[in-house]
C-alpha atoms as a PDB file:
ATOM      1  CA  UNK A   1       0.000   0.000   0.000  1.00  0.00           C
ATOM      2  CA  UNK A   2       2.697   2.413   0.844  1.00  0.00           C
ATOM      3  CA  UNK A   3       4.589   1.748  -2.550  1.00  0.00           C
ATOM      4  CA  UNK A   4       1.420   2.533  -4.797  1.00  0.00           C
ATOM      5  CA  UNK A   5       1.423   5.770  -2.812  1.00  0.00           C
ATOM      6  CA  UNK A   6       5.178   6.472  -3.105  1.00  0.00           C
ATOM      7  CA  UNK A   7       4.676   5.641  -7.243  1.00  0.00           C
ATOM      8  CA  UNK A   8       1.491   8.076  -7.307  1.00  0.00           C
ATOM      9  CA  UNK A   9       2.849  10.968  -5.146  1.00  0.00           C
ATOM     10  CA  UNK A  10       6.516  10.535  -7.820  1.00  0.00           C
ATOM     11  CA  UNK A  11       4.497  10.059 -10.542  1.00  0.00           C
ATOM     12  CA  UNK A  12       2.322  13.358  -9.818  1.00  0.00           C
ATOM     13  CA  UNK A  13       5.263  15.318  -8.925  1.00  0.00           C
ATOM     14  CA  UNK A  14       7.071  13.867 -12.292  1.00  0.00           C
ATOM     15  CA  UNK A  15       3.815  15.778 -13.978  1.00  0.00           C
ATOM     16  CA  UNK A  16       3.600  18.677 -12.501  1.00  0.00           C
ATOM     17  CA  UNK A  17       6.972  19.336 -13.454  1.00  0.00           C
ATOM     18  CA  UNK A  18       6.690  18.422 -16.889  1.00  0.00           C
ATOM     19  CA  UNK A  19       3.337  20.741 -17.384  1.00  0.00           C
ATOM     20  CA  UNK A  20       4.904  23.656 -15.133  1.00  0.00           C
ATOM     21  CA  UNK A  21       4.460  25.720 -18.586  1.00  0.00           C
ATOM     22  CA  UNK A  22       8.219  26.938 -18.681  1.00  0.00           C
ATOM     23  CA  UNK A  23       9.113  28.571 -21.861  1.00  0.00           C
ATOM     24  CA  UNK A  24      12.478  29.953 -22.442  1.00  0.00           C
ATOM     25  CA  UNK A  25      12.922  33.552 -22.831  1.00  0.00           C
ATOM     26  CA  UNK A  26      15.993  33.526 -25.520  1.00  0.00           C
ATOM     27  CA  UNK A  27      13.928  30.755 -27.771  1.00  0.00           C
ATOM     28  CA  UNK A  28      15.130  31.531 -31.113  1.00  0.00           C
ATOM     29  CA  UNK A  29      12.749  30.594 -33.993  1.00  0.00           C
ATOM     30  CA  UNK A  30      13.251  30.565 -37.830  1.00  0.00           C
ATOM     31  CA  UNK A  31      12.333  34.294 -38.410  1.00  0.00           C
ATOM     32  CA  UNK A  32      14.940  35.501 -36.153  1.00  0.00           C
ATOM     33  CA  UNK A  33      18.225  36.724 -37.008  1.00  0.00           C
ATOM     34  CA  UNK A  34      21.217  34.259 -37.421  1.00  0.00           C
ATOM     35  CA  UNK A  35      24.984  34.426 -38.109  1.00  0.00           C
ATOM     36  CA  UNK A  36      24.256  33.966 -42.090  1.00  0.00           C
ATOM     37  CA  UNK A  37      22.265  37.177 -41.932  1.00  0.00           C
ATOM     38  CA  UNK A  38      25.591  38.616 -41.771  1.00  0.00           C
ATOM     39  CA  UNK A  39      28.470  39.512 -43.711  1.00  0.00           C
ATOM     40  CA  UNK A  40      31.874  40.292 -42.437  1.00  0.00           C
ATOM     41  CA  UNK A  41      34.779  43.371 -43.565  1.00  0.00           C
ATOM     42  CA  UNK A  42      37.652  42.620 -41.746  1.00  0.00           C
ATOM     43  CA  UNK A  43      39.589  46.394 -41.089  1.00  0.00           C
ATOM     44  CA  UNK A  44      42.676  44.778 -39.720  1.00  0.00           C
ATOM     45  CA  UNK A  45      44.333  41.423 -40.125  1.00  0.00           C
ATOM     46  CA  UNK A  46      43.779  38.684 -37.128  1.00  0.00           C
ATOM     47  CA  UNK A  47      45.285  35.723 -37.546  1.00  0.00           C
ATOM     48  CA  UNK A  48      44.868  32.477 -39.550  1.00  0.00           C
ATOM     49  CA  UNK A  49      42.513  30.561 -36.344  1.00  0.00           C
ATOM     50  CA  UNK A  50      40.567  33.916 -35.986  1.00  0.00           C
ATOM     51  CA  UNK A  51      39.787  34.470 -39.073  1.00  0.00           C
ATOM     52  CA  UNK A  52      38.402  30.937 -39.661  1.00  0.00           C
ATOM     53  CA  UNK A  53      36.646  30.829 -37.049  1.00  0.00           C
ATOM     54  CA  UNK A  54      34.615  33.798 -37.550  1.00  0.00           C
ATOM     55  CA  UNK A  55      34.161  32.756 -41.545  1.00  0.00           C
ATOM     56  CA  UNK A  56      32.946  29.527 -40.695  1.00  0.00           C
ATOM     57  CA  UNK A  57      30.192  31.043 -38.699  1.00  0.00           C
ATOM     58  CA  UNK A  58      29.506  34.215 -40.863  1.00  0.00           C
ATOM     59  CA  UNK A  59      28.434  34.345 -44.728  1.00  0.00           C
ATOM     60  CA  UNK A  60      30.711  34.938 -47.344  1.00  0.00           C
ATOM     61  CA  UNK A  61      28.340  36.431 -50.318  1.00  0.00           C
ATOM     62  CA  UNK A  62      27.768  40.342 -49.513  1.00  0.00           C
ATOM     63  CA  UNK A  63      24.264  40.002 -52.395  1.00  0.00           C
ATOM     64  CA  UNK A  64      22.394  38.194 -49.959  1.00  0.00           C
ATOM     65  CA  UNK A  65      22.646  39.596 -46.898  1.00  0.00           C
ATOM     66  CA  UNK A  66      20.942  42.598 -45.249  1.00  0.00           C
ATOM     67  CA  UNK A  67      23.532  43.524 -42.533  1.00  0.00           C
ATOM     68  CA  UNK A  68      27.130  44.241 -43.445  1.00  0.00           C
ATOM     69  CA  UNK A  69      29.785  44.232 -40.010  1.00  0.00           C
ATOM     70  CA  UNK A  70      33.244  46.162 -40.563  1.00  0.00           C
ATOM     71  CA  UNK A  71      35.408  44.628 -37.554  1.00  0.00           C
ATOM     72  CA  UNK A  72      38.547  45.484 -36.166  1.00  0.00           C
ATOM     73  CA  UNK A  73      40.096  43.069 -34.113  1.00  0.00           C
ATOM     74  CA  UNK A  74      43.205  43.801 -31.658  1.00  0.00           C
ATOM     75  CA  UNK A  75      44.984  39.876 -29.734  1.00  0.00           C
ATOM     76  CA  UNK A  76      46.882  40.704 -27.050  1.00  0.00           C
ATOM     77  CA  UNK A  77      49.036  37.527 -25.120  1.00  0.00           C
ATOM     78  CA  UNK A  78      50.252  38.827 -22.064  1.00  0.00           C
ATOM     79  CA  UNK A  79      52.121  36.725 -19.352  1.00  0.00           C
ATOM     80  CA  UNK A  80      50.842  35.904 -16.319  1.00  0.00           C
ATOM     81  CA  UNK A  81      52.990  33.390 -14.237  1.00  0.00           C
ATOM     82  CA  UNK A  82      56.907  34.326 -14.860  1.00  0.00           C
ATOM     83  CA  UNK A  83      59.201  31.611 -13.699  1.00  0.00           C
ATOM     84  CA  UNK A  84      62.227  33.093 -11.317  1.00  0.00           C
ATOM     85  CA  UNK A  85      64.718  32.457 -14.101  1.00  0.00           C
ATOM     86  CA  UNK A  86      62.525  34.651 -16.937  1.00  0.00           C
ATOM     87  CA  UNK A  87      60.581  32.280 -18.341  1.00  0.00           C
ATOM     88  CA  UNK A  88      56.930  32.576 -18.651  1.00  0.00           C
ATOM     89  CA  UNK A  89      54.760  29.480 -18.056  1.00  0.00           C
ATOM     90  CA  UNK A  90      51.339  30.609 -18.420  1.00  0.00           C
ATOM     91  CA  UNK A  91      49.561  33.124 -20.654  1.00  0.00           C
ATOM     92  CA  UNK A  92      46.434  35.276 -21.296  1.00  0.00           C
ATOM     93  CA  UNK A  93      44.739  35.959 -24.443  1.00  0.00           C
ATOM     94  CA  UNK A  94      42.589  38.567 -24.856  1.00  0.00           C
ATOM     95  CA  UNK A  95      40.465  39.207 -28.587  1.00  0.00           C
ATOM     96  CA  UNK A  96      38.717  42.537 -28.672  1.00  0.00           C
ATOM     97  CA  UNK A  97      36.285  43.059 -31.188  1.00  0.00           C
ATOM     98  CA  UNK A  98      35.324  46.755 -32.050  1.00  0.00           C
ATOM     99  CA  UNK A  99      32.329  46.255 -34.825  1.00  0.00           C
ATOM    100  CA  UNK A 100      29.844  48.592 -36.762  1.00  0.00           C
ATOM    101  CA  UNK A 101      27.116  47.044 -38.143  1.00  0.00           C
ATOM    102  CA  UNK A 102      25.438  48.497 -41.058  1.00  0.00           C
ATOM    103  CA  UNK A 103      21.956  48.119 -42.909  1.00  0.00           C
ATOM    104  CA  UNK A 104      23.455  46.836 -47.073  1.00  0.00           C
ATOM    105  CA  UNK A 105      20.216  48.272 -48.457  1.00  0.00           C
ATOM    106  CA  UNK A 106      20.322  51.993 -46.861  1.00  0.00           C
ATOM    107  CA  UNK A 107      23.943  51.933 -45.620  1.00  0.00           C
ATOM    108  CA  UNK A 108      22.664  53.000 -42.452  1.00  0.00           C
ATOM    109  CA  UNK A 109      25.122  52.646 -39.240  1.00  0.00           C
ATOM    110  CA  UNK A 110      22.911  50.114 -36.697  1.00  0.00           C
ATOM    111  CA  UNK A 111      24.683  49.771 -34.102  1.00  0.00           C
ATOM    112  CA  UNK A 112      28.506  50.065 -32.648  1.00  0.00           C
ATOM    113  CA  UNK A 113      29.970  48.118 -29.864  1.00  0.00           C
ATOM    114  CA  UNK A 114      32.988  46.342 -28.035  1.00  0.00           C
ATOM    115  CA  UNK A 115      33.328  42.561 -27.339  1.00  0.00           C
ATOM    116  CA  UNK A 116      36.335  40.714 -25.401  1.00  0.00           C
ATOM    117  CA  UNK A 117      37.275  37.407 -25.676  1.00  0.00           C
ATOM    118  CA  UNK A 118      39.636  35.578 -23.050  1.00  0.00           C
ATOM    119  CA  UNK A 119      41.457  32.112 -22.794  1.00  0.00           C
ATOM    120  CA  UNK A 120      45.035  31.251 -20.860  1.00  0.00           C
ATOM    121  CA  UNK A 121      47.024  28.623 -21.490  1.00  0.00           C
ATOM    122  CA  UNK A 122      50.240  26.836 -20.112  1.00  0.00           C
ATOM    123  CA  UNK A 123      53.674  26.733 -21.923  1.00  0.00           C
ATOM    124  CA  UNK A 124      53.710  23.121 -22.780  1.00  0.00           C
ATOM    125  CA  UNK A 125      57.025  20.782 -22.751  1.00  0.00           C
ATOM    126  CA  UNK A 126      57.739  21.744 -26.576  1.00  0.00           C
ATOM    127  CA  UNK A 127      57.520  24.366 -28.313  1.00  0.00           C
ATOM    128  CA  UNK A 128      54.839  22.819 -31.293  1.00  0.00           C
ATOM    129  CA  UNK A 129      52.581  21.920 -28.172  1.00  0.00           C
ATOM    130  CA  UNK A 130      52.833  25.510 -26.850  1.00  0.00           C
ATOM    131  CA  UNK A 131      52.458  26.386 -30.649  1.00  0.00           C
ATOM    132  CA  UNK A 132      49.120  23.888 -31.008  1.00  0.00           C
ATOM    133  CA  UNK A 133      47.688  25.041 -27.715  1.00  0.00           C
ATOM    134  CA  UNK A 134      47.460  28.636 -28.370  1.00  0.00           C
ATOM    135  CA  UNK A 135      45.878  28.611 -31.213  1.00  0.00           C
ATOM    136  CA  UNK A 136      43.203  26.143 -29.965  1.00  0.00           C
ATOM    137  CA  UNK A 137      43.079  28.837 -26.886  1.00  0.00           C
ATOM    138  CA  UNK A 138      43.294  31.859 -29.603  1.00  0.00           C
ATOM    139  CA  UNK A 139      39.679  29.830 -31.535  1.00  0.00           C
ATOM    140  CA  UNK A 140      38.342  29.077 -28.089  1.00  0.00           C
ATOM    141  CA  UNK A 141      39.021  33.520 -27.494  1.00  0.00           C
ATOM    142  CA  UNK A 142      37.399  34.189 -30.875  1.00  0.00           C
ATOM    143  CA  UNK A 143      34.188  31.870 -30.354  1.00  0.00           C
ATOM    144  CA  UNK A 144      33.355  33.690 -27.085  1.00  0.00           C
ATOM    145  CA  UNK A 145      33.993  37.346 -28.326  1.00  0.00           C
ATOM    146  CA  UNK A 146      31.799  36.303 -31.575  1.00  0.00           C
ATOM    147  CA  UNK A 147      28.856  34.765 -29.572  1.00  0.00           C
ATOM    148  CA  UNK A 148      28.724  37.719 -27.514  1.00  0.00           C
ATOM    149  CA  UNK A 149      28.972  39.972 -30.544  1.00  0.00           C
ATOM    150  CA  UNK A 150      26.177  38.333 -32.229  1.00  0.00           C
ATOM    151  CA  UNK A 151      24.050  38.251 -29.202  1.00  0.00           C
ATOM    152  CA  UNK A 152      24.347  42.006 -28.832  1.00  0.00           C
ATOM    153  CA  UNK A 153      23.615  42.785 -32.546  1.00  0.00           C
ATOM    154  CA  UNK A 154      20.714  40.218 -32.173  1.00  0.00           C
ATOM    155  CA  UNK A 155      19.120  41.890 -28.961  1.00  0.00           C
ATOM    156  CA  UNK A 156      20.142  45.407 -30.660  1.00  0.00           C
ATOM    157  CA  UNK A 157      18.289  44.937 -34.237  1.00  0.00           C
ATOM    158  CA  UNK A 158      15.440  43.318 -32.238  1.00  0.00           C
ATOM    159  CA  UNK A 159      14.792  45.858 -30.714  1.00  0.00           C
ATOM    160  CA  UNK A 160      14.275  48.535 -33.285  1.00  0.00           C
END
């Protein structure tokens, strides 16, 4: 007797949950703005991993696109644990990303803002591992300074 009542009180509490009526607030849907919705004009020169990384999430054809972004990117690797003999054993990365986004039909400044990205990484035993890991921590830099970026132009252009 006790069991059936320890199934039925789990098995009501099991449906309340599951009809609770949560709906996320950031729910994208297929009308709202993506990453392809955008093309990129790169003022300065990042590197090689940067620069892939944003144009495999951005589109390449400027006809087909409504917003245009001119970016400017500045990576700074500064040293954060120096060894007592000069060496440096860990560093920061840090990707800012000044953008402007513009409307292509009206060339029309939207909107104009600053993102950071940061990643650290240890000075490995050789010098291709230290090589390898920064640019894995330079991509990993890139990816969060571009999801932020896009989420502010997102919230931005939703807005108006």
């Amino acid at each position: 007797m006790i069991y059936k009542i320890k199934i039925a009180l789990l098995l009501s509490i099991f449906l309340i949950a599951l009809s609770c009526g949560f709906k996320p607030i950031y729910q994208t849907d297929n009308n709202n703005l993506n990453a392809k919705n955008f093309t990129i004009n790169f003022l300065t020169n990042p590197s090689y991993e940067i620069k892939s990384t944003i144009d495999g999430m951005f589109s390449s054809s400027l006809q087909s696109v409504p917003y245009l972004i001119d970016l400017n990117i500045i990576e700074t690797q500064t040293p954060l644990i120096i060894n007592t003999n000069g060496t440096v054993s860990k560093y920061r990365i840090e990707i800012l990303f000044h953008f402007i986004v513009h409307e292509v039909e009206s060339n029309k400044n939207i909107y104009e803002d600053i993102v950071r990205g940061f990643a650290e990484y240890i000075v490995q035993t050789s010098e291709y591992e230290t090589e390898e890991k920064k640019q894995q921590m330079l991509k990993s830099a890139a990816q969060e300074a571009l999801r932020l970026m896009l989420t502010k132009i997102q919230s931005n252009i939703a807005r108006d």
